[in-house]
PDB file of N, CA and C in Angstrom:
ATOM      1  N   UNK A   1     -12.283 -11.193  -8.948  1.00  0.00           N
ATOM      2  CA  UNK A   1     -11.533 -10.160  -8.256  1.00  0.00           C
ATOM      3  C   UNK A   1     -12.529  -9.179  -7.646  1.00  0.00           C
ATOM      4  N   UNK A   2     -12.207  -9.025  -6.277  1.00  0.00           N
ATOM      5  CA  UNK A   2     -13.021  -8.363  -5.835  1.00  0.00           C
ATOM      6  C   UNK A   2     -12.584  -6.749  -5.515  1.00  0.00           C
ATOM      7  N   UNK A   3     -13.358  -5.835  -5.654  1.00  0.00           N
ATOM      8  CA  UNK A   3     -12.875  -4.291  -5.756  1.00  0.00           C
ATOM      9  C   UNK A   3     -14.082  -3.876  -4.510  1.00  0.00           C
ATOM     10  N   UNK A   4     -12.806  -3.330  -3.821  1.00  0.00           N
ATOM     11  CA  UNK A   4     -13.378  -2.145  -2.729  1.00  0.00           C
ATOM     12  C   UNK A   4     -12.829  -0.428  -2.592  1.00  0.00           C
ATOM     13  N   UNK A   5     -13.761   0.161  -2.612  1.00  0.00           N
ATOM     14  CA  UNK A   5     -13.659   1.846  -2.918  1.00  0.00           C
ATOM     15  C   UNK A   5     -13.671   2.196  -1.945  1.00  0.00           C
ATOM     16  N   UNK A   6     -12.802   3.415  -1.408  1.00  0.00           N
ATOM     17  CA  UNK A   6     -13.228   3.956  -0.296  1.00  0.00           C
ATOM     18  C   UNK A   6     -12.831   5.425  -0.315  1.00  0.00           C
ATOM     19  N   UNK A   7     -13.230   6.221   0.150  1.00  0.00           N
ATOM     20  CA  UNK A   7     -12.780   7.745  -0.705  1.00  0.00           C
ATOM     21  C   UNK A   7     -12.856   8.888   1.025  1.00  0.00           C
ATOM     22  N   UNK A   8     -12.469   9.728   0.746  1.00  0.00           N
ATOM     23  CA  UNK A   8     -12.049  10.409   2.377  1.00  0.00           C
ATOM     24  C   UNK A   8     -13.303  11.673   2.476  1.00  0.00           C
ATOM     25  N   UNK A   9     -13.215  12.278   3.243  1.00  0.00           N
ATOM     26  CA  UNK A   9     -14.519  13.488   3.419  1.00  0.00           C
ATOM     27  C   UNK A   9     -15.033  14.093   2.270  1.00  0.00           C
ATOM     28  N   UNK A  10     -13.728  14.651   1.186  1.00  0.00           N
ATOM     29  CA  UNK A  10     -14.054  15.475   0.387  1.00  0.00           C
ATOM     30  C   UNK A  10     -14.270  14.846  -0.787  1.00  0.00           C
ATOM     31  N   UNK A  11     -14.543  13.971  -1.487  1.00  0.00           N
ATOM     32  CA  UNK A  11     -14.838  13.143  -2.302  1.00  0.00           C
ATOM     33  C   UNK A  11     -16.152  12.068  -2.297  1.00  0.00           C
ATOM     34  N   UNK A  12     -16.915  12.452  -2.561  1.00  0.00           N
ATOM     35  CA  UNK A  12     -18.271  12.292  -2.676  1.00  0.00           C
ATOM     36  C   UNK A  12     -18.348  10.471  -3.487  1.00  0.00           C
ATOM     37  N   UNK A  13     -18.704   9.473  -2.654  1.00  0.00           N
ATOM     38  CA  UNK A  13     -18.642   8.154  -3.533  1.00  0.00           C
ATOM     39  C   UNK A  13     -19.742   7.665  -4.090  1.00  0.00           C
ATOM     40  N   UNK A  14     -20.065   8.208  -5.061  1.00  0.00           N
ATOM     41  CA  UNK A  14     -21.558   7.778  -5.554  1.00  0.00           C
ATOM     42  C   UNK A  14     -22.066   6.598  -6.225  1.00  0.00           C
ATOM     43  N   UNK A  15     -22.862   6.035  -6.616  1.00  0.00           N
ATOM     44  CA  UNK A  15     -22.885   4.810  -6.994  1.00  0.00           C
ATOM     45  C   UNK A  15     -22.147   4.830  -9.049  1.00  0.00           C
ATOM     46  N   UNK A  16     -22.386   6.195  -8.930  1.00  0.00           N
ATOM     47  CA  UNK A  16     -21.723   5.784 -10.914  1.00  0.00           C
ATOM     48  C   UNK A  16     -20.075   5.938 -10.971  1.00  0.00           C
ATOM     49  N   UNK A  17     -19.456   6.907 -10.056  1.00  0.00           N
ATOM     50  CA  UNK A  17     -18.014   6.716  -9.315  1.00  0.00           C
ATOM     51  C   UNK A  17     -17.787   5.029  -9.046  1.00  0.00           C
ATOM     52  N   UNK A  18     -17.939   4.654  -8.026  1.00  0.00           N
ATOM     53  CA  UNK A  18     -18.123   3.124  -7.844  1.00  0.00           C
ATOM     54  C   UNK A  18     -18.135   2.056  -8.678  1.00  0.00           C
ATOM     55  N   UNK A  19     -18.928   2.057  -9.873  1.00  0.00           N
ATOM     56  CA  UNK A  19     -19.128   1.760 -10.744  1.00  0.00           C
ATOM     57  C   UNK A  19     -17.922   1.917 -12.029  1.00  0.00           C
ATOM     58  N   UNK A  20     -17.543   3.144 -11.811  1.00  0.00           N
ATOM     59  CA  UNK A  20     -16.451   4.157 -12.972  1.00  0.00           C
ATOM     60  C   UNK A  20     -15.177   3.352 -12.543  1.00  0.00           C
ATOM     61  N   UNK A  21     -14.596   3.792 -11.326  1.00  0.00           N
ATOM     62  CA  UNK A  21     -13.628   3.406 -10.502  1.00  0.00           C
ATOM     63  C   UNK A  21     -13.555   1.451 -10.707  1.00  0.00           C
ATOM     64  N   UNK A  22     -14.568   0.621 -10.083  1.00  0.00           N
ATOM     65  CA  UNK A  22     -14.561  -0.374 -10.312  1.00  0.00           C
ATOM     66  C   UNK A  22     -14.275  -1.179 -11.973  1.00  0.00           C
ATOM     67  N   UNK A  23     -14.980  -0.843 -12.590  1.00  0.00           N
ATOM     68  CA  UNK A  23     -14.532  -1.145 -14.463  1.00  0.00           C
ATOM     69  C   UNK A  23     -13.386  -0.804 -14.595  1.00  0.00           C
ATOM     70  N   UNK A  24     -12.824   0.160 -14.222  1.00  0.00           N
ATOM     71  CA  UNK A  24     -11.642   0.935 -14.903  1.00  0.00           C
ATOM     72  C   UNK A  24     -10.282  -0.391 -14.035  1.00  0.00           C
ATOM     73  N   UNK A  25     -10.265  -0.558 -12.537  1.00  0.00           N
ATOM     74  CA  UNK A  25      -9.532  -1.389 -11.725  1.00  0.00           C
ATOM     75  C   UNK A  25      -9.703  -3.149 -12.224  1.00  0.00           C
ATOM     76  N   UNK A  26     -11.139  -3.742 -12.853  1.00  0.00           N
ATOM     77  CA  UNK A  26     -10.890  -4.400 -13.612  1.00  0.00           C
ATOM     78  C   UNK A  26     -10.165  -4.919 -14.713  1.00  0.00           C
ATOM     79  N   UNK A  27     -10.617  -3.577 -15.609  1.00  0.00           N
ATOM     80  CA  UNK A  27     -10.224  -3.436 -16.946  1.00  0.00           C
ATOM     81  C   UNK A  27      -8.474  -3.422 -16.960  1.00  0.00           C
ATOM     82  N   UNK A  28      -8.267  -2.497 -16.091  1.00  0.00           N
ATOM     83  CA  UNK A  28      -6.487  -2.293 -16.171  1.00  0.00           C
ATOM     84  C   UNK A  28      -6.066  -3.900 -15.495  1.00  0.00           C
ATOM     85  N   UNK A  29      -6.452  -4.691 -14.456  1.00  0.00           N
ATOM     86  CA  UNK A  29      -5.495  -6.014 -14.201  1.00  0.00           C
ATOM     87  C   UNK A  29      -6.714  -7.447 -14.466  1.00  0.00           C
ATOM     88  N   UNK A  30      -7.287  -7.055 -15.681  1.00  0.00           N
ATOM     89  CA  UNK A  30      -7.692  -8.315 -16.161  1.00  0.00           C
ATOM     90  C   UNK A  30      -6.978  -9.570 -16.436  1.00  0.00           C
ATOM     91  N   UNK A  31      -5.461  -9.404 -17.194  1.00  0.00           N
ATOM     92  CA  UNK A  31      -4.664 -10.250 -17.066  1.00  0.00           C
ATOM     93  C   UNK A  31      -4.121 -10.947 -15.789  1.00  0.00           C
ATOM     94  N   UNK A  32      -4.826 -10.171 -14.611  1.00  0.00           N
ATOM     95  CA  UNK A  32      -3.970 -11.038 -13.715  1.00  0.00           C
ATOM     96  C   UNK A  32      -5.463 -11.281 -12.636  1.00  0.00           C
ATOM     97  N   UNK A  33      -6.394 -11.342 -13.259  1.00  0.00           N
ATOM     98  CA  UNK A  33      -8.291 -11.621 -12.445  1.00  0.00           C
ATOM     99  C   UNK A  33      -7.488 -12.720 -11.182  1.00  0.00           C
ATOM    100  N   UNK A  34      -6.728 -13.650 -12.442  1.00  0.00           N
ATOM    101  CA  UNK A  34      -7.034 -14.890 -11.459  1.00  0.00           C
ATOM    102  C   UNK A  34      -6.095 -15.048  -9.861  1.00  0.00           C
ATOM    103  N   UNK A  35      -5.249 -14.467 -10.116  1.00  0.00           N
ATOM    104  CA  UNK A  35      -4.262 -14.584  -9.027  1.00  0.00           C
ATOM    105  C   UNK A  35      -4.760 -13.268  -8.380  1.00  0.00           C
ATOM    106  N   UNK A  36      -5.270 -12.505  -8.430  1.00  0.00           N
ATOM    107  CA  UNK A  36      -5.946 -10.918  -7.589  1.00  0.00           C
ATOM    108  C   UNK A  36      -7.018 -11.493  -7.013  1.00  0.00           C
ATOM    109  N   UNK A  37      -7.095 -11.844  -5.566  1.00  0.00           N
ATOM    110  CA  UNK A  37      -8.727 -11.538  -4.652  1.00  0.00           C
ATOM    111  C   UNK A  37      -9.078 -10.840  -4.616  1.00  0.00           C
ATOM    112  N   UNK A  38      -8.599  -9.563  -4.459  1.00  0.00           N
ATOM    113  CA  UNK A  38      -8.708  -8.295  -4.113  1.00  0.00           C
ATOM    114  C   UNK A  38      -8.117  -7.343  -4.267  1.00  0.00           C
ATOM    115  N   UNK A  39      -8.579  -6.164  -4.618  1.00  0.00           N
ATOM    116  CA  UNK A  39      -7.598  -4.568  -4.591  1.00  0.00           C
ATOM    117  C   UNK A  39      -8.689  -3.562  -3.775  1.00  0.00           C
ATOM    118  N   UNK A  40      -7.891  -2.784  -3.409  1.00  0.00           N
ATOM    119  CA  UNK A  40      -8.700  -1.794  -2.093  1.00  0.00           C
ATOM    120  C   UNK A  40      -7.967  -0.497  -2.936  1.00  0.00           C
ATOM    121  N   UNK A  41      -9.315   0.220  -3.389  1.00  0.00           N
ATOM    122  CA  UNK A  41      -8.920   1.847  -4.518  1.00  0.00           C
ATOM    123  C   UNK A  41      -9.458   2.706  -3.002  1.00  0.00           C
ATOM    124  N   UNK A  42      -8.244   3.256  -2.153  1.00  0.00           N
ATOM    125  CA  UNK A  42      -8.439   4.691  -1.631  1.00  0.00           C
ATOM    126  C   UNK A  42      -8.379   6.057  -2.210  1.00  0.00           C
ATOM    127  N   UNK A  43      -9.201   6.697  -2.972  1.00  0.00           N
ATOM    128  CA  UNK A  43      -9.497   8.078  -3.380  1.00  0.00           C
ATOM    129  C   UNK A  43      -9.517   9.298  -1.821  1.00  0.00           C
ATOM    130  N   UNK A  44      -8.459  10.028  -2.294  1.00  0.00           N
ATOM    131  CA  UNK A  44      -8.588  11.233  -1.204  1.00  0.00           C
ATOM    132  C   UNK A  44      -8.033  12.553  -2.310  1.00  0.00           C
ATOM    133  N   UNK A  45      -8.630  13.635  -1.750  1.00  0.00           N
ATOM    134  CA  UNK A  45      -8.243  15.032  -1.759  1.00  0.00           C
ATOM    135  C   UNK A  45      -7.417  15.590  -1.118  1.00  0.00           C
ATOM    136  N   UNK A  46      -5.904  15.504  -1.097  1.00  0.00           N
ATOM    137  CA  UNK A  46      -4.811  15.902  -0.151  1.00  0.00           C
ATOM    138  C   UNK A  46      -5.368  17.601   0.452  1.00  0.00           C
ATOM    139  N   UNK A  47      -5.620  18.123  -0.464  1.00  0.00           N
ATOM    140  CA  UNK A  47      -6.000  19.857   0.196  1.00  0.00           C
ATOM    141  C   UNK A  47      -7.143  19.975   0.722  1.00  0.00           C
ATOM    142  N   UNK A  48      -8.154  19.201   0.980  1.00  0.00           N
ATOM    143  CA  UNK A  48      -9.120  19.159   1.063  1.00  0.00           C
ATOM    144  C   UNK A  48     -10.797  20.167   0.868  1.00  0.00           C
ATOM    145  N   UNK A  49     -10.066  19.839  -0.854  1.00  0.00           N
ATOM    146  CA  UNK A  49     -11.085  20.740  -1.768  1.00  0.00           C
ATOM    147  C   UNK A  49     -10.509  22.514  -2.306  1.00  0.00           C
ATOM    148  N   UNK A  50      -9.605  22.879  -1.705  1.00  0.00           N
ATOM    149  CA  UNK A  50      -8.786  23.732  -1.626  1.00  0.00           C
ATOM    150  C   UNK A  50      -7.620  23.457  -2.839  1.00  0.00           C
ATOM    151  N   UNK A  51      -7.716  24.497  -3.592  1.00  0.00           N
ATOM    152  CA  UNK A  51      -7.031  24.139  -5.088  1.00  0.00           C
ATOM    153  C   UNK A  51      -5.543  25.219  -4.895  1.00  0.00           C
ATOM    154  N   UNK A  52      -5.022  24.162  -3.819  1.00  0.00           N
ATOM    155  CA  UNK A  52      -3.495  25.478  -3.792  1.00  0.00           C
ATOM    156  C   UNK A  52      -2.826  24.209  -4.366  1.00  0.00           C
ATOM    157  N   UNK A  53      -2.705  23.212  -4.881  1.00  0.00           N
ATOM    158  CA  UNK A  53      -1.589  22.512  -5.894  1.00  0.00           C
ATOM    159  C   UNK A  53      -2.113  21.753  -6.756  1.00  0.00           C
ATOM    160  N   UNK A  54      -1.631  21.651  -8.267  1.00  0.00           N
ATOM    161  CA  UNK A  54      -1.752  21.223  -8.984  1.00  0.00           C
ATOM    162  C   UNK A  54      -2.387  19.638  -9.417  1.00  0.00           C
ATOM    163  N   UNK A  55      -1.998  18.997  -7.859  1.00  0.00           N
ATOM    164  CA  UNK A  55      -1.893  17.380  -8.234  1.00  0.00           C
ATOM    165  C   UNK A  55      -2.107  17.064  -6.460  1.00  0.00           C
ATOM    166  N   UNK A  56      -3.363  17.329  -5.874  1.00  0.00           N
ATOM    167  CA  UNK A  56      -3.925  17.124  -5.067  1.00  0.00           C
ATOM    168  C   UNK A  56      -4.594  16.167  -4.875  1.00  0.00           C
ATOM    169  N   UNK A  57      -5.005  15.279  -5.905  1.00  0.00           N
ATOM    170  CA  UNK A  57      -5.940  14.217  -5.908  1.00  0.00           C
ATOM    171  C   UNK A  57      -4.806  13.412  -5.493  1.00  0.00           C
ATOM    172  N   UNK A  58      -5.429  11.994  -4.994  1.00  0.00           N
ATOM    173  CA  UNK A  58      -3.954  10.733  -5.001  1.00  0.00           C
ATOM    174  C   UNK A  58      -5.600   9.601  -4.910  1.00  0.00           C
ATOM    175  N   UNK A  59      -4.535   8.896  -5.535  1.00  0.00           N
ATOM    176  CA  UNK A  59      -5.455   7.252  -5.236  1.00  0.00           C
ATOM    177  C   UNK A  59      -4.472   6.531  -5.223  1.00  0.00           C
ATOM    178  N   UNK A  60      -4.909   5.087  -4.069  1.00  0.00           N
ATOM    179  CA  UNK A  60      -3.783   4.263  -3.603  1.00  0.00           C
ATOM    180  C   UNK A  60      -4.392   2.954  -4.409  1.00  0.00           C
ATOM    181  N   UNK A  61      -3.835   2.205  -4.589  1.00  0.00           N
ATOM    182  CA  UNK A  61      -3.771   1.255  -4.845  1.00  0.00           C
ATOM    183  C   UNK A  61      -3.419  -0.278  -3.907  1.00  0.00           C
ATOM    184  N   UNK A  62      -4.008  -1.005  -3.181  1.00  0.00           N
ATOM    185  CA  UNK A  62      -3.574  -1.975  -2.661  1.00  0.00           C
ATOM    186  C   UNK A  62      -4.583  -3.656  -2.911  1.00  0.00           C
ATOM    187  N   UNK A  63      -3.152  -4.724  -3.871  1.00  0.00           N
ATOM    188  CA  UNK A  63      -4.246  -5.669  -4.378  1.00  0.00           C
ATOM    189  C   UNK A  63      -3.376  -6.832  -3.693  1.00  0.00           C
ATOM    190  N   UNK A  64      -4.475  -8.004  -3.643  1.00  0.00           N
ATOM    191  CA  UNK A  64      -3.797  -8.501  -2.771  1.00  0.00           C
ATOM    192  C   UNK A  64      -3.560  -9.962  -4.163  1.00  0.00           C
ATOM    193  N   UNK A  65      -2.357 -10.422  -3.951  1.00  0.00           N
ATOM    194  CA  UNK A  65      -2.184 -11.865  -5.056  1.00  0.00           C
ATOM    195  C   UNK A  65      -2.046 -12.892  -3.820  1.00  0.00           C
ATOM    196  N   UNK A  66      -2.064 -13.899  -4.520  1.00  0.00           N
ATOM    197  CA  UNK A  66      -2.431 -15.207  -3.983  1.00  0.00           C
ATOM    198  C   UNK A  66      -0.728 -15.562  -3.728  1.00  0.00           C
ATOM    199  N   UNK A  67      -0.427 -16.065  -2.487  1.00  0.00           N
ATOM    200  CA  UNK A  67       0.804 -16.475  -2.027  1.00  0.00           C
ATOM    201  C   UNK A  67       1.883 -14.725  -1.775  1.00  0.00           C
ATOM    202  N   UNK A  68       1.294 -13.803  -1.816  1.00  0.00           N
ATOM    203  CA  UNK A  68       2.352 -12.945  -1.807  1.00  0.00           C
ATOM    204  C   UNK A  68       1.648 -11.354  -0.743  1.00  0.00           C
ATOM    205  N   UNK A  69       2.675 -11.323  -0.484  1.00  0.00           N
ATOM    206  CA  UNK A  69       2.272  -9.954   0.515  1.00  0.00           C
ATOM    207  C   UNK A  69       1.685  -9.538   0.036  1.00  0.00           C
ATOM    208  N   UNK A  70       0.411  -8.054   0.235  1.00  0.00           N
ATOM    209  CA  UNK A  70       0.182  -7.059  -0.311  1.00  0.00           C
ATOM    210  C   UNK A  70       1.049  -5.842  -0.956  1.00  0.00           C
ATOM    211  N   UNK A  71       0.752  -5.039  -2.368  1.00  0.00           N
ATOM    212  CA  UNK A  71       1.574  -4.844  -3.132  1.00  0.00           C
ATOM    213  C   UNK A  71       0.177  -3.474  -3.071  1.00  0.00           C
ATOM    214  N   UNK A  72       1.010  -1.944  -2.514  1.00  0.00           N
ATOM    215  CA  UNK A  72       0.528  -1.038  -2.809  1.00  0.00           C
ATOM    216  C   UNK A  72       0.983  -0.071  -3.508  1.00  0.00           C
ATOM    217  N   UNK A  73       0.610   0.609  -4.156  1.00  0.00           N
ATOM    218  CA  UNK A  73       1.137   1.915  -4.960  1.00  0.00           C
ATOM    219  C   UNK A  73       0.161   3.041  -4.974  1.00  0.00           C
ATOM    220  N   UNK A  74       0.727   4.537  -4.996  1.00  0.00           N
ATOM    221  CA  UNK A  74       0.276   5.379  -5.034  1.00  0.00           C
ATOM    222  C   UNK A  74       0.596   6.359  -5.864  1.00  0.00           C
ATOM    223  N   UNK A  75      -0.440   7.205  -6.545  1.00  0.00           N
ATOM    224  CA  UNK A  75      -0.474   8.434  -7.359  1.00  0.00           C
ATOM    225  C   UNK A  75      -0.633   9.107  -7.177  1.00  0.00           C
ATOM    226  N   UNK A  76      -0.441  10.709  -7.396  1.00  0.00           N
ATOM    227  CA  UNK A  76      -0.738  11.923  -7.412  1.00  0.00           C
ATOM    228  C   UNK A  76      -1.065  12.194  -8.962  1.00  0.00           C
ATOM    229  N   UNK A  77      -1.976  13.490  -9.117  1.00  0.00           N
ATOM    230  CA  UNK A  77      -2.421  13.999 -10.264  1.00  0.00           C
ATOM    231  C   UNK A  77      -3.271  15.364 -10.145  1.00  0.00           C
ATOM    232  N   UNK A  78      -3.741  15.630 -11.317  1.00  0.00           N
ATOM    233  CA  UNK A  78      -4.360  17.176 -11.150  1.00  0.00           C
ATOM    234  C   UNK A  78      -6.435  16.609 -11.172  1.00  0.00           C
ATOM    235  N   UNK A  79      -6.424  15.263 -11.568  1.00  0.00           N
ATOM    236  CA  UNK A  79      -8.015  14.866 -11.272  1.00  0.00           C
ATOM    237  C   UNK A  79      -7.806  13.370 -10.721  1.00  0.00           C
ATOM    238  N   UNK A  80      -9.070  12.861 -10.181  1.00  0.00           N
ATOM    239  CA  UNK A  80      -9.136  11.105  -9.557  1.00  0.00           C
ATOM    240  C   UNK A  80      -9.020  10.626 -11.325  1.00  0.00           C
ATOM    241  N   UNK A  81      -9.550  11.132 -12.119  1.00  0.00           N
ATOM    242  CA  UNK A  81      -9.318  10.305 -13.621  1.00  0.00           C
ATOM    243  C   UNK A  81      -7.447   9.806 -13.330  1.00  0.00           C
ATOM    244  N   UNK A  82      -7.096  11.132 -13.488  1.00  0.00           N
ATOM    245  CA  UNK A  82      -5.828  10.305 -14.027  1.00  0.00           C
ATOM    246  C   UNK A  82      -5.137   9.958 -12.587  1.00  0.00           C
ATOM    247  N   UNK A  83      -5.190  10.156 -11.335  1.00  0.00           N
ATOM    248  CA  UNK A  83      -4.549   9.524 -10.587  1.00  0.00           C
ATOM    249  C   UNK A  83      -4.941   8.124 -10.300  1.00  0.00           C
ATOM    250  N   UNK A  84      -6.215   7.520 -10.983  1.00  0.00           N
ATOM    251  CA  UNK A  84      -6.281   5.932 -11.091  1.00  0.00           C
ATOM    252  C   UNK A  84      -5.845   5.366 -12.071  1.00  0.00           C
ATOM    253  N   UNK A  85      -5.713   6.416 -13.368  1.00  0.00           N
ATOM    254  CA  UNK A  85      -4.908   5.914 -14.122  1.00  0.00           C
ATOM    255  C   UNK A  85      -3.424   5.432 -13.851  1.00  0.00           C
ATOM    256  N   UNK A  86      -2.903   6.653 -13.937  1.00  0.00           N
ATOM    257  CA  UNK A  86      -1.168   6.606 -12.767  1.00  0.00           C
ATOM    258  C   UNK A  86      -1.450   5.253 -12.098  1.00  0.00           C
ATOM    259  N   UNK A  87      -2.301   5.184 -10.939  1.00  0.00           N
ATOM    260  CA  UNK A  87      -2.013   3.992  -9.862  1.00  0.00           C
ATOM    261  C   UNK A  87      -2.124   2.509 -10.927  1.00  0.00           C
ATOM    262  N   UNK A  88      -2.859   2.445 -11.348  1.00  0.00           N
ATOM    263  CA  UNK A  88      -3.545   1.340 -12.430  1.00  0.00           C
ATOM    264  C   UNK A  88      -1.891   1.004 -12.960  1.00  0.00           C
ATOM    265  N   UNK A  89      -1.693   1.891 -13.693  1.00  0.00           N
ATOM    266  CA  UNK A  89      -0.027   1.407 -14.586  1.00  0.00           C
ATOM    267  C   UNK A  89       0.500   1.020 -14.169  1.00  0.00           C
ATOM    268  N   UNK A  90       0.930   1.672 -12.345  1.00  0.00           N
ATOM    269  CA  UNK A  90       2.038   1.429 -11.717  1.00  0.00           C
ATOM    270  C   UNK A  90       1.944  -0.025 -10.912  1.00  0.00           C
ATOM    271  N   UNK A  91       0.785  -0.599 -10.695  1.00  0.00           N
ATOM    272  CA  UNK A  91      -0.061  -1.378 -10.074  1.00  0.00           C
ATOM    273  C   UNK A  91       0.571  -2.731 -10.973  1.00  0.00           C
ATOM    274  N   UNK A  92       0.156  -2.489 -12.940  1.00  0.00           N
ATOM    275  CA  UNK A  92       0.631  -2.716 -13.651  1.00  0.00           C
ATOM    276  C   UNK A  92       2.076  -4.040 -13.660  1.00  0.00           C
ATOM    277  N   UNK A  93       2.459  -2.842 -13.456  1.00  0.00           N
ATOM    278  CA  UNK A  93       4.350  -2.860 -13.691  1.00  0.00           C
ATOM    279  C   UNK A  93       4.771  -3.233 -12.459  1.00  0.00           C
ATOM    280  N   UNK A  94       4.558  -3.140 -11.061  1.00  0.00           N
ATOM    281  CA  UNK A  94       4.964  -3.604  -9.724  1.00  0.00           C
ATOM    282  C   UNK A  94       4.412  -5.276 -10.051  1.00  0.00           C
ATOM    283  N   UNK A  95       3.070  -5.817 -10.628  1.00  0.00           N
ATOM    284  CA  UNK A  95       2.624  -7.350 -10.216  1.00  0.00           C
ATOM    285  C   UNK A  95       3.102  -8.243 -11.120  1.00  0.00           C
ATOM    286  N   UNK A  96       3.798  -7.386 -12.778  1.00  0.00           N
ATOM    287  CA  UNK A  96       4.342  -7.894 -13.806  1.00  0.00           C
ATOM    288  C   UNK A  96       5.849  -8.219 -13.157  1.00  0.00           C
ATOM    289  N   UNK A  97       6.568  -7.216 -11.995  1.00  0.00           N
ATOM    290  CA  UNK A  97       8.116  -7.416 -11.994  1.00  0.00           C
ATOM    291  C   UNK A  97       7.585  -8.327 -10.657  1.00  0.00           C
ATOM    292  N   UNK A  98       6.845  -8.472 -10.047  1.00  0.00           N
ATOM    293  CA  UNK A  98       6.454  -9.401  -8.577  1.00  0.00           C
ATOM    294  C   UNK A  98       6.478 -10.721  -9.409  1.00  0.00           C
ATOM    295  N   UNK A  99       5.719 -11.151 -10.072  1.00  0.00           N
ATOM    296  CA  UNK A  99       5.475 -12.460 -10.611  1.00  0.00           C
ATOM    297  C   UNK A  99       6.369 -12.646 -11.393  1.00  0.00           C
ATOM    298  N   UNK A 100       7.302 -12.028 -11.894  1.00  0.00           N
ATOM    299  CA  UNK A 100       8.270 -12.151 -12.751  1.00  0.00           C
ATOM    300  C   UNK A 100       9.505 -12.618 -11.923  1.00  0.00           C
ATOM    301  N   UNK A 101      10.005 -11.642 -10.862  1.00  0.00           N
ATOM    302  CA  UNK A 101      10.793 -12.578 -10.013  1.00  0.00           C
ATOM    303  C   UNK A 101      10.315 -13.749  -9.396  1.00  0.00           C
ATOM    304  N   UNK A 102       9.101 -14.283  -8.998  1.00  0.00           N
ATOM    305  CA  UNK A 102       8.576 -15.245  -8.788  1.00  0.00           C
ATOM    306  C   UNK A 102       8.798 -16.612  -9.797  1.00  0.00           C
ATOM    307  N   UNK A 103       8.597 -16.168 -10.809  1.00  0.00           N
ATOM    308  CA  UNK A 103       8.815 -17.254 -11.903  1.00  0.00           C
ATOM    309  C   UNK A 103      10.431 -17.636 -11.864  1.00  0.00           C
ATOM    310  N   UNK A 104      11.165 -16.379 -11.899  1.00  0.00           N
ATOM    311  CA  UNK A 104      12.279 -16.657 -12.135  1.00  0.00           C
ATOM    312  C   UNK A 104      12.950 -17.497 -10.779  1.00  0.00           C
ATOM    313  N   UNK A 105      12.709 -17.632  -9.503  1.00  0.00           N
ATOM    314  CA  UNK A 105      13.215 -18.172  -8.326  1.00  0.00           C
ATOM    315  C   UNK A 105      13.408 -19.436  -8.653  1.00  0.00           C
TER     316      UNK A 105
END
Protein backbone atom coordinates (compact mmCIF):
# COMPACT_ATOMS: atom_id res chain seq x y z
CA UNK A 1 0.00 0.00 0.00
CA UNK A 2 1.22 2.94 -1.08
CA UNK A 3 0.83 6.38 1.07
CA UNK A 4 1.01 9.85 -0.31
CA UNK A 5 1.07 13.11 2.02
CA UNK A 6 0.35 16.26 0.98
CA UNK A 7 -0.29 19.17 3.39
CA UNK A 8 -1.38 23.01 2.28
CA UNK A 9 0.84 26.35 3.02
CA UNK A 10 0.46 26.34 6.66
CA UNK A 11 1.55 23.00 7.63
CA UNK A 12 5.04 22.37 7.40
CA UNK A 13 5.71 18.48 5.85
CA UNK A 14 8.77 17.31 7.27
CA UNK A 15 10.36 14.16 6.83
CA UNK A 16 9.40 12.76 10.68
CA UNK A 17 5.54 14.09 9.93
CA UNK A 18 5.76 11.89 6.74
CA UNK A 19 7.03 9.27 8.40
CA UNK A 20 4.38 9.84 11.64
CA UNK A 21 1.45 10.31 9.22
CA UNK A 22 2.58 7.33 6.98
CA UNK A 23 2.87 4.44 10.04
CA UNK A 24 -0.10 5.69 11.61
CA UNK A 25 -2.28 5.29 7.73
CA UNK A 26 -0.63 1.86 7.64
CA UNK A 27 -1.13 0.81 10.98
CA UNK A 28 -4.97 1.87 11.04
CA UNK A 29 -5.87 -0.26 7.38
CA UNK A 30 -3.42 -3.06 7.72
CA UNK A 31 -6.26 -5.42 7.50
CA UNK A 32 -7.13 -4.33 4.27
CA UNK A 33 -2.87 -3.76 2.79
CA UNK A 34 -4.00 -6.07 0.21
CA UNK A 35 -6.94 -4.73 -1.59
CA UNK A 36 -5.57 -0.75 -0.84
CA UNK A 37 -2.95 0.56 -3.71
CA UNK A 38 -3.19 3.56 -2.39
CA UNK A 39 -4.48 6.33 0.07
CA UNK A 40 -3.71 10.09 -0.54
CA UNK A 41 -3.55 11.85 3.47
CA UNK A 42 -4.38 15.75 2.61
CA UNK A 43 -3.41 17.73 5.89
CA UNK A 44 -4.64 21.47 5.81
CA UNK A 45 -5.17 24.31 8.35
CA UNK A 46 -8.74 25.62 7.56
CA UNK A 47 -7.81 29.22 9.39
CA UNK A 48 -4.72 29.37 8.21
CA UNK A 49 -2.67 29.32 11.40
CA UNK A 50 -5.14 31.71 12.97
CA UNK A 51 -6.69 30.03 16.13
CA UNK A 52 -10.37 31.55 15.86
CA UNK A 53 -11.96 27.77 16.05
CA UNK A 54 -11.52 25.04 17.93
CA UNK A 55 -11.21 22.24 15.21
CA UNK A 56 -9.37 23.91 12.37
CA UNK A 57 -7.14 21.19 11.44
CA UNK A 58 -8.98 18.60 8.83
CA UNK A 59 -7.26 15.69 7.09
CA UNK A 60 -8.86 13.93 4.14
CA UNK A 61 -8.62 10.74 3.54
CA UNK A 62 -8.77 9.20 -0.05
CA UNK A 63 -7.77 5.24 -0.63
CA UNK A 64 -8.16 3.70 -3.51
CA UNK A 65 -9.42 -0.48 -3.39
CA UNK A 66 -9.05 -2.68 -6.12
CA UNK A 67 -12.33 -2.95 -8.37
CA UNK A 68 -14.09 -0.01 -6.60
CA UNK A 69 -14.34 3.75 -6.92
CA UNK A 70 -12.37 5.91 -4.70
CA UNK A 71 -13.70 6.11 -1.09
CA UNK A 72 -12.90 9.56 0.68
CA UNK A 73 -13.54 10.82 4.11
CA UNK A 74 -12.88 13.75 6.04
CA UNK A 75 -12.16 15.11 9.63
CA UNK A 76 -12.09 18.02 11.57
CA UNK A 77 -10.35 18.36 15.06
CA UNK A 78 -8.55 20.70 17.48
CA UNK A 79 -4.76 19.01 16.24
CA UNK A 80 -3.54 16.88 12.73
CA UNK A 81 -3.05 14.03 15.70
CA UNK A 82 -6.50 13.52 16.12
CA UNK A 83 -7.95 14.62 12.84
CA UNK A 84 -5.98 11.48 11.26
CA UNK A 85 -7.15 9.71 13.83
CA UNK A 86 -11.01 10.71 13.16
CA UNK A 87 -10.20 10.17 9.28
CA UNK A 88 -8.35 6.69 9.95
CA UNK A 89 -11.72 5.28 11.88
CA UNK A 90 -13.97 6.68 9.53
CA UNK A 91 -11.82 5.39 6.57
CA UNK A 92 -12.20 2.28 8.86
CA UNK A 93 -15.89 1.82 8.90
CA UNK A 94 -16.72 3.30 5.19
CA UNK A 95 -14.14 0.09 3.50
CA UNK A 96 -15.58 -2.45 6.26
CA UNK A 97 -19.49 -1.39 5.09
CA UNK A 98 -17.94 -1.06 1.10
CA UNK A 99 -16.65 -4.63 1.12
CA UNK A 100 -19.32 -5.77 3.14
CA UNK A 101 -21.99 -4.86 0.68
CA UNK A 102 -19.70 -6.24 -1.86
CA UNK A 103 -19.62 -9.63 -0.33
CA UNK A 104 -23.09 -9.54 0.27
CA UNK A 105 -24.18 -8.83 -3.73
Amino acid sequence: MQVQIHTDHHIEGTEAMNQWVSSSVKEALARFSGQISRVEVHLSDENGGKKTSPENKQCMLEARLQGHPPLVVKHHAANLNQALDGAADKLVRLIDNTLGRTARV
